[in-house]
Protein backbone atom coordinates (compact mmCIF):
# COMPACT_ATOMS: atom_id res chain seq x y z
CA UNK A 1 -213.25 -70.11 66.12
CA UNK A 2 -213.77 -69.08 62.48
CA UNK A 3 -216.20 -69.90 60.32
CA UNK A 4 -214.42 -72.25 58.14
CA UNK A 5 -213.26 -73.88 61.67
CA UNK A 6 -217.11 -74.08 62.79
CA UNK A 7 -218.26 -75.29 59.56
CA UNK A 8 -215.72 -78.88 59.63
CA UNK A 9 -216.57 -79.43 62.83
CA UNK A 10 -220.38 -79.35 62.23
CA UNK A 11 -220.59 -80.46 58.70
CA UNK A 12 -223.12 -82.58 59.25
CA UNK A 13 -225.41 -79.26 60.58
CA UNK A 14 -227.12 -76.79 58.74
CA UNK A 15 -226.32 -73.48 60.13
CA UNK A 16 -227.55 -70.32 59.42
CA UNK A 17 -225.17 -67.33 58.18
CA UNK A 18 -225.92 -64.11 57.10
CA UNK A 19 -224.51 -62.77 53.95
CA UNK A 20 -221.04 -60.66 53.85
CA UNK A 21 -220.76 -61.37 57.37
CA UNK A 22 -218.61 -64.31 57.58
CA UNK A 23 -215.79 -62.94 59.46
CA UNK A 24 -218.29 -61.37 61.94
CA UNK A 25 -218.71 -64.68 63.42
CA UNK A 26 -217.25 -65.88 66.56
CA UNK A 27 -218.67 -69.07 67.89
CA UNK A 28 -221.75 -71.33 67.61
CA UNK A 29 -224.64 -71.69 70.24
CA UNK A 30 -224.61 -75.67 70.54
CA UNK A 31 -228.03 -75.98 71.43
CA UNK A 32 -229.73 -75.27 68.91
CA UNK A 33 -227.18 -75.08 66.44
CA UNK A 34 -227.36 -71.14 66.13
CA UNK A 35 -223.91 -69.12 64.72
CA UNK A 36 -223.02 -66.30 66.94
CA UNK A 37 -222.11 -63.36 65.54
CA UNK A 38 -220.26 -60.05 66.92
CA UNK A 39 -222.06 -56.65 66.60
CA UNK A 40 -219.43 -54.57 66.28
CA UNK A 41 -217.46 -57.13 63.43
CA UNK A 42 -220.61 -56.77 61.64
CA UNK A 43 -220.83 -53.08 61.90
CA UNK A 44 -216.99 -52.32 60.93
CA UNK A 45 -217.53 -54.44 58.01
CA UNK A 46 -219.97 -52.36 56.66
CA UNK A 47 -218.14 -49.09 57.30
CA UNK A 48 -215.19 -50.53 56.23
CA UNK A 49 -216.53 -52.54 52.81
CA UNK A 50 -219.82 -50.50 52.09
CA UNK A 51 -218.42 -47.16 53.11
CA UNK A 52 -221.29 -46.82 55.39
CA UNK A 53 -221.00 -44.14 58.57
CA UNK A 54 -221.07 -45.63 61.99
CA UNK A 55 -224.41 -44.65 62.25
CA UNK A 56 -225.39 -45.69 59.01
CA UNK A 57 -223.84 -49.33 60.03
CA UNK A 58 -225.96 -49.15 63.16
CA UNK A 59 -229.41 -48.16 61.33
CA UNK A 60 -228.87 -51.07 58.64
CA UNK A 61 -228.14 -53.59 60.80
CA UNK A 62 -230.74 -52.68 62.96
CA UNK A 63 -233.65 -52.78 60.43
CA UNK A 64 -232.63 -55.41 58.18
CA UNK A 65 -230.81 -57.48 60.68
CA UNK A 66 -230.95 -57.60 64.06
CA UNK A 67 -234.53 -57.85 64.36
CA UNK A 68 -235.21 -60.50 61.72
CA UNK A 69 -236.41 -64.10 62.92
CA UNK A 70 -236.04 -66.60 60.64
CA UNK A 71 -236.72 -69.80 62.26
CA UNK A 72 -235.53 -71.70 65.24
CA UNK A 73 -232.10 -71.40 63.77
CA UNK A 74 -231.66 -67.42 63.73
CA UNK A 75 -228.02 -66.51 64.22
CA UNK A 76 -227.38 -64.88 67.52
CA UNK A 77 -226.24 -61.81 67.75
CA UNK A 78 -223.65 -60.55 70.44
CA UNK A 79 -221.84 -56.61 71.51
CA UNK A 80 -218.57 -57.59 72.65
């Protein structure tokens, strides 16, 4: 399911994305109404739009994302 997909089903939810990562996303958690987004997506969009290394894909997303709560609703985050 894509994120436009996700976002007419649940239009009445407020779901939480994360910036520039919209085509990282692969699903919803029902539950609690989290977005679930793919690792690896995330990191190949970064290489791929920011010019980043692997590595340097890995390290962001591991300081500034990964480990950031933000409520009840924090995306999930999944390695395929």
């Amino acid at each position: 399911m894509t994120l436009l997909e996700i976002l007419e089903v649940y239009q009445d939810e407020e779901l939480l994305m994360v910036d520039g990562f919209d085509e990282a996303v692969i699903g919803v958690e029902a539950l609690k109404m989290r977005l679930v987004y793919d690792i690896n997506k995330m990191r190949t969009i970064l290489v791929e739009r920011d010019k980043m290394t692997f590595e340097e894909a890995m390290d962001f997303l591991d300081h500034n994302v990964l480990g950031s709560y933000v409520g009840e609703q924090t995306p999930i985050y999944v390695e395929i």
